[in-house]
Protein backbone atom coordinates (compact mmCIF):
# COMPACT_ATOMS: atom_id res chain seq x y z
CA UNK A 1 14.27 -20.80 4.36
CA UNK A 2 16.10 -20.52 0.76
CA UNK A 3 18.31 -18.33 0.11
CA UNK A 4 15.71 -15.57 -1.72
CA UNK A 5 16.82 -11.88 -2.02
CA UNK A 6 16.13 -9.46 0.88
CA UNK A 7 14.12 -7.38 -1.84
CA UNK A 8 11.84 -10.25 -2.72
CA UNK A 9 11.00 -11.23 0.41
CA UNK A 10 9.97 -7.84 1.42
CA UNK A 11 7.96 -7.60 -1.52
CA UNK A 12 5.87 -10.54 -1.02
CA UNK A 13 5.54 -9.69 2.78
CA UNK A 14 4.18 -6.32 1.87
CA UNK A 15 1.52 -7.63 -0.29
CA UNK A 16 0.87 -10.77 2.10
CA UNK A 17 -0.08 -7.95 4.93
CA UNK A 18 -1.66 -5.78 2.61
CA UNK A 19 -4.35 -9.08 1.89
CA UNK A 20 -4.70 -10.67 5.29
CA UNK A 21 -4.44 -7.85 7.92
CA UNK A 22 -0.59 -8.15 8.77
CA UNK A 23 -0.30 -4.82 11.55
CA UNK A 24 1.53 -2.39 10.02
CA UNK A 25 3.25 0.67 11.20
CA UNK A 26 1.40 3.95 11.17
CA UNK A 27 3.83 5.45 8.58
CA UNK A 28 3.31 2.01 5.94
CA UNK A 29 1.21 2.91 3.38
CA UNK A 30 0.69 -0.90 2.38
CA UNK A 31 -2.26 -1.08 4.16
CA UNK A 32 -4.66 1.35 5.40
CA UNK A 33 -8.61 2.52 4.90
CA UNK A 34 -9.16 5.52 1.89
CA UNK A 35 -9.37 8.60 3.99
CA UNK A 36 -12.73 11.58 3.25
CA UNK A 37 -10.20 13.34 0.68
CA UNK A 38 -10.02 10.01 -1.25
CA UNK A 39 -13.38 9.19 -1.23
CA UNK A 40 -14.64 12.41 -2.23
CA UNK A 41 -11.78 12.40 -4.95
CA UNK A 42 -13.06 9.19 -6.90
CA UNK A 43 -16.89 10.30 -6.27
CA UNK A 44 -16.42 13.19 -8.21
CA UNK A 45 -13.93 11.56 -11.05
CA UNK A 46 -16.80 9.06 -11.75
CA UNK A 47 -19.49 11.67 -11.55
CA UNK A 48 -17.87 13.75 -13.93
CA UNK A 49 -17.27 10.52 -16.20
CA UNK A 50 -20.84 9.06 -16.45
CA UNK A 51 -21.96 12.98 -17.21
CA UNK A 52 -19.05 13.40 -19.96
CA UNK A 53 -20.82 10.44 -21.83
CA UNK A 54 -24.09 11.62 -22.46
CA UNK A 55 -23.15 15.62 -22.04
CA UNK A 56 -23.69 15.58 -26.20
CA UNK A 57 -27.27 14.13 -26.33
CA UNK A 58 -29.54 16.23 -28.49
CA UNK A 59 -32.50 14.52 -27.36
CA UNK A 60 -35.77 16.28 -25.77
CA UNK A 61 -37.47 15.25 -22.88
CA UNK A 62 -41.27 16.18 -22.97
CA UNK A 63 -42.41 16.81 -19.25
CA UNK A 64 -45.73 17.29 -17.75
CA UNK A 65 -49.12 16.63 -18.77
CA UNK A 66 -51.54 17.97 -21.51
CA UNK A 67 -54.27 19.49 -19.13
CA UNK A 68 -58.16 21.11 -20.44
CA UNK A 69 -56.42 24.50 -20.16
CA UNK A 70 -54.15 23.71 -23.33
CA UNK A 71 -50.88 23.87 -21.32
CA UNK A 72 -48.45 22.08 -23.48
CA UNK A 73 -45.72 20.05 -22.27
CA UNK A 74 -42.55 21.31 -21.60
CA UNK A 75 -39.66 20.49 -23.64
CA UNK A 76 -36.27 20.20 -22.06
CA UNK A 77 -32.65 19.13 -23.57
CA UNK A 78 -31.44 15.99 -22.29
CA UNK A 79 -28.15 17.25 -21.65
CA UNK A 80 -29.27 20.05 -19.06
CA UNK A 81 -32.37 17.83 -16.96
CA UNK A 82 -32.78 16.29 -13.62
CA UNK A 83 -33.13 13.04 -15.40
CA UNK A 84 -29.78 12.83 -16.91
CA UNK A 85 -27.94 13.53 -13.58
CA UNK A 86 -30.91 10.73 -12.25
CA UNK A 87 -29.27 8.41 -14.32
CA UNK A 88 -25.72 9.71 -13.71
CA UNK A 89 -26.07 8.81 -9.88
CA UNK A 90 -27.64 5.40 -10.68
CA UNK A 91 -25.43 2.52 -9.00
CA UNK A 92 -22.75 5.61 -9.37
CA UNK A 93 -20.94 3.98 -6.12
CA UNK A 94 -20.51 0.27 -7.42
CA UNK A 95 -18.24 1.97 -10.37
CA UNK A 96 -15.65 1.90 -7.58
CA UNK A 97 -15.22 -2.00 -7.23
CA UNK A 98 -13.63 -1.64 -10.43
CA UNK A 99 -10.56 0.46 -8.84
CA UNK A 100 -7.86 -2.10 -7.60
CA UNK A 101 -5.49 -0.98 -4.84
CA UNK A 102 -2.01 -0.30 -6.29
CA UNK A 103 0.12 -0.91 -3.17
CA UNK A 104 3.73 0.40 -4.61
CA UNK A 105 1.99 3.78 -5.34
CA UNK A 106 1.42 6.47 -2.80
CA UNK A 107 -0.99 8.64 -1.70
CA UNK A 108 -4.48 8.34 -3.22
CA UNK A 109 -3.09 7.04 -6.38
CA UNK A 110 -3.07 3.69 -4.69
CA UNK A 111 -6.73 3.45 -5.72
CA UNK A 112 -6.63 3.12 -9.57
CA UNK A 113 -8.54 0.97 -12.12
CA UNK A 114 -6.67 -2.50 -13.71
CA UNK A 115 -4.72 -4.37 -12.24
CA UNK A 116 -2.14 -3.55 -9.94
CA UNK A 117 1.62 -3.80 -11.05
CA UNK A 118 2.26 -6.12 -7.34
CA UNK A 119 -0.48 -8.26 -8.87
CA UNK A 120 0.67 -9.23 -11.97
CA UNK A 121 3.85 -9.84 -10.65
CA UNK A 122 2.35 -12.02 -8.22
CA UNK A 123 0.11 -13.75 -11.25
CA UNK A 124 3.65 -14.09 -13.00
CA UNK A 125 5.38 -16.14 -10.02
CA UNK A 126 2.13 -18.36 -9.58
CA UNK A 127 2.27 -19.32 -13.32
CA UNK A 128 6.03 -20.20 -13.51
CA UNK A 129 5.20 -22.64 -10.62
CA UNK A 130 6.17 -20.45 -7.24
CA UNK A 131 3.96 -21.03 -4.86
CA UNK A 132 2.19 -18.04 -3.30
CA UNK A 133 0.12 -18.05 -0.39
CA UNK A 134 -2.05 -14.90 0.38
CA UNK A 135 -4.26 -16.48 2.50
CA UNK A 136 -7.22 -16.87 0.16
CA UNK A 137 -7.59 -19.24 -2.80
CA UNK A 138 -6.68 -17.81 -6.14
CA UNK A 139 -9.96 -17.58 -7.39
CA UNK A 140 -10.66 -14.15 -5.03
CA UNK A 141 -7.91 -12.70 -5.88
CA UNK A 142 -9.32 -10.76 -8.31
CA UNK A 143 -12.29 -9.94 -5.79
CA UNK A 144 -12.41 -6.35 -4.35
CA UNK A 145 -10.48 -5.90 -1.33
CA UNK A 146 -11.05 -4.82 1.99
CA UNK A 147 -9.91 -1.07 0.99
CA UNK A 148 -12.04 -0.86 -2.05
CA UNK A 149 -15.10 -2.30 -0.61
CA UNK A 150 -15.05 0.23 2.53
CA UNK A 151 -14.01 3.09 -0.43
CA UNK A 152 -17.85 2.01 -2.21
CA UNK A 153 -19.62 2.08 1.17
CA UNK A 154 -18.09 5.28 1.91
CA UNK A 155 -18.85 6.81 -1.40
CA UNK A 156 -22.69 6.07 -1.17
CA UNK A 157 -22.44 7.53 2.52
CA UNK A 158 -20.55 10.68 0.91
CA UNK A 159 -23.38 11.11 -2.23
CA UNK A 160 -26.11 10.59 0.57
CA UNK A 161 -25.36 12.93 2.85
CA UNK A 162 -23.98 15.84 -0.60
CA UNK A 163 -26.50 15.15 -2.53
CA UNK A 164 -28.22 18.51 -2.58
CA UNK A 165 -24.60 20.11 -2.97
CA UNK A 166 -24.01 17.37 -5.62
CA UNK A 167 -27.59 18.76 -7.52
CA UNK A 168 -26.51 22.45 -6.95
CA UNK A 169 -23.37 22.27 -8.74
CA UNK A 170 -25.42 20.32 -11.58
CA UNK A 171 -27.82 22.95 -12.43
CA UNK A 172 -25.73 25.84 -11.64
CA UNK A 173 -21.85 25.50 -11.21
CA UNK A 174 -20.70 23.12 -13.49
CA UNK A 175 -18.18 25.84 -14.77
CA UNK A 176 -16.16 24.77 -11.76
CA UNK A 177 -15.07 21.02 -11.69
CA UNK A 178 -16.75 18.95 -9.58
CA UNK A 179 -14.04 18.15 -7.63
CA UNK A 180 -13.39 21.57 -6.54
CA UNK A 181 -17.03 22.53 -6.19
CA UNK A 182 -17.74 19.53 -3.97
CA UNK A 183 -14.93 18.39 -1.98
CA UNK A 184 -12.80 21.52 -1.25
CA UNK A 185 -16.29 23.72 -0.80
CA UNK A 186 -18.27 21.58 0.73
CA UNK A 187 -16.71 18.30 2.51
CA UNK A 188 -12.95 18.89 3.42
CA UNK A 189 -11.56 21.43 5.49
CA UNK A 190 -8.57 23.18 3.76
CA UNK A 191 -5.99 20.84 5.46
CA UNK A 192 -7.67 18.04 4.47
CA UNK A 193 -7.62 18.46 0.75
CA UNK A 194 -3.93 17.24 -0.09
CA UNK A 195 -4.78 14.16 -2.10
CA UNK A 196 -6.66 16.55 -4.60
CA UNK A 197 -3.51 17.55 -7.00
CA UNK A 198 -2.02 14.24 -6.57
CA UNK A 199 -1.88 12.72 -10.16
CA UNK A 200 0.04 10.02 -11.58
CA UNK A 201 3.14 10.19 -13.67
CA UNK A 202 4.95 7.13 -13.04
CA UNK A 203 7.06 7.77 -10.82
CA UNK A 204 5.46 8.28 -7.26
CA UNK A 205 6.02 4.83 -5.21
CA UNK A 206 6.24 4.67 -1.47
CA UNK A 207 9.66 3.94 -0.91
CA UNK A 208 13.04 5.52 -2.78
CA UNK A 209 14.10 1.97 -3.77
CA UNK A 210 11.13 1.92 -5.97
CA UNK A 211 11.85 5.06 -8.01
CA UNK A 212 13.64 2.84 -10.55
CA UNK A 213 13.01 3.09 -14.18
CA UNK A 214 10.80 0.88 -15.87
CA UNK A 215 13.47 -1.51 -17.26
CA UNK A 216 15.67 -1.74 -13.95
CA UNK A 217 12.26 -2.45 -12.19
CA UNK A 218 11.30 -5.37 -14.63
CA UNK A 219 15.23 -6.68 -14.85
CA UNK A 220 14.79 -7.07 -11.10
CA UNK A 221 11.80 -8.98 -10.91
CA UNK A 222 12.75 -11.49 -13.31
CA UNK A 223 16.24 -11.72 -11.72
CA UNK A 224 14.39 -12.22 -8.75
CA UNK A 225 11.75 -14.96 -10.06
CA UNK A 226 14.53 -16.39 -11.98
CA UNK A 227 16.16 -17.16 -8.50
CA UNK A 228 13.35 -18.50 -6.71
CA UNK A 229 12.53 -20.76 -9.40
CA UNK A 230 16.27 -22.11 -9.95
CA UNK A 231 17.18 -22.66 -6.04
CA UNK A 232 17.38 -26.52 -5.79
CA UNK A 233 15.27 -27.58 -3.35
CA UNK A 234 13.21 -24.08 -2.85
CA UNK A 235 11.41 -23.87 -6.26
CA UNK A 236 8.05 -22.81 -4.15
CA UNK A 237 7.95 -20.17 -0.78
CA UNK A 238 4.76 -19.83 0.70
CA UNK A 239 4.44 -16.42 2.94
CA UNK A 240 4.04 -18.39 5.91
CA UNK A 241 7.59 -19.89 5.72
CA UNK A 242 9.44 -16.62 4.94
């Protein structure tokens, strides 16, 4: 093996396991399944997304049907009726195969949409000629992974099983956010609910050696490119022989 930099080789192991199953330790966040709190925590920021987008419609619905009696129809707002929270819930779960899985973030805001910072660093290496070998071709990398497939199935299982809870706070509680109403009300006990006030700010990574600003980060991957790609003889490393 070349002579590559402790911190580079740890970085590409990480993301090698995080793809292809390495085992892990049960304290490595690299690799894991979204837990209830997660789940329930993207649910409700897409709900509350689609709704946002249409909450300003000033169209009518007419409902019902003119009957001999004279009954008119019945004239609802858009903005306030079943079928605008109908359409809301449409395919609602498939939004999160957009999310990619950051793995040098903790917590829940590992799950995030665009593409991950490991990625594109990854991308970089593969386009300056280093050979990278995740164990799938390069074609799927962009694919959703393992963790953000089982996050979608879980999320329909989640709106299944909530719906009526889901329609309750629609009609009547939407003073409250959803995520409140929902998940710490209704699905996760109280020592479950951690990953709800996580937010990100730029700084929270898994491990202290990541808490670097952005510049010493960035001078250290291309110091660390810059080697692997200079290294007679070792121009390419391929997972496998690290």
């Amino acid at each position: 093996m070349g002579p590559v930099r402790l911190g580079m080789l740890l970085f590409i192991l990480a993301v090698y396991g995080a793809w292809v199953g390495t085992p892990k330790e049960e304290d490595d966040d690299t690799e894991r399944l979204p837990s209830k709190c997660e789940v329930c925590k993207l649910l409700s920021l897409e709900l509350q997304e689609k709704l946002s987008h249409t909450g300003r419609s000033r169209e009518v619905l007419e409902l019902g049907q003119v009957l001999d009696t004279g009954k008119r129809k019945k004239h609802i707002p858009y903005s306030v009726s079943e079928t605008r929270l109908e359409e809301a819930l449409e395919n609602l779960c498939e939004r999160i195969l957009d999310y990619s899985v950051h793995a040098e973030r903790k917590g829940s805001l590992r799950y995030a949409k665009g593409q991950s910072q490991t990625m594109a660093t990854l991308k970089g290496l593969v386009q300056k000629g280093v050979k990278v070998d995740l164990g799938i071709p390069l074609e799927l990398w962009d694919e959703p992974s393992v963790e953000v497939t089982f996050l979608k199935k879980q999320c329909e299982t989640m709106l299944e099983e909530f719906e009526d809870v889901v329609g309750d706070w629609y009609f009547h509680h939407q003073e409250q956010p959803l995520q409140h109403f929902l998940c710490e009300g209704h699905v996760l006990p109280p020592a479950e609910t951690a990953c709800l006030q996580e937010t990100w700010t730029g700084k929270e990574k898994i491990t202290e050696r990541q808490k670097k600003t952005e510049g010493e980060e960035e001078q250290y991957q291309e110091e660390e490119e810059e080697e692997m790609i200079n290294t007679p003889g070792h121009s390419k490393h391929d997972p496998e022989d690290l």
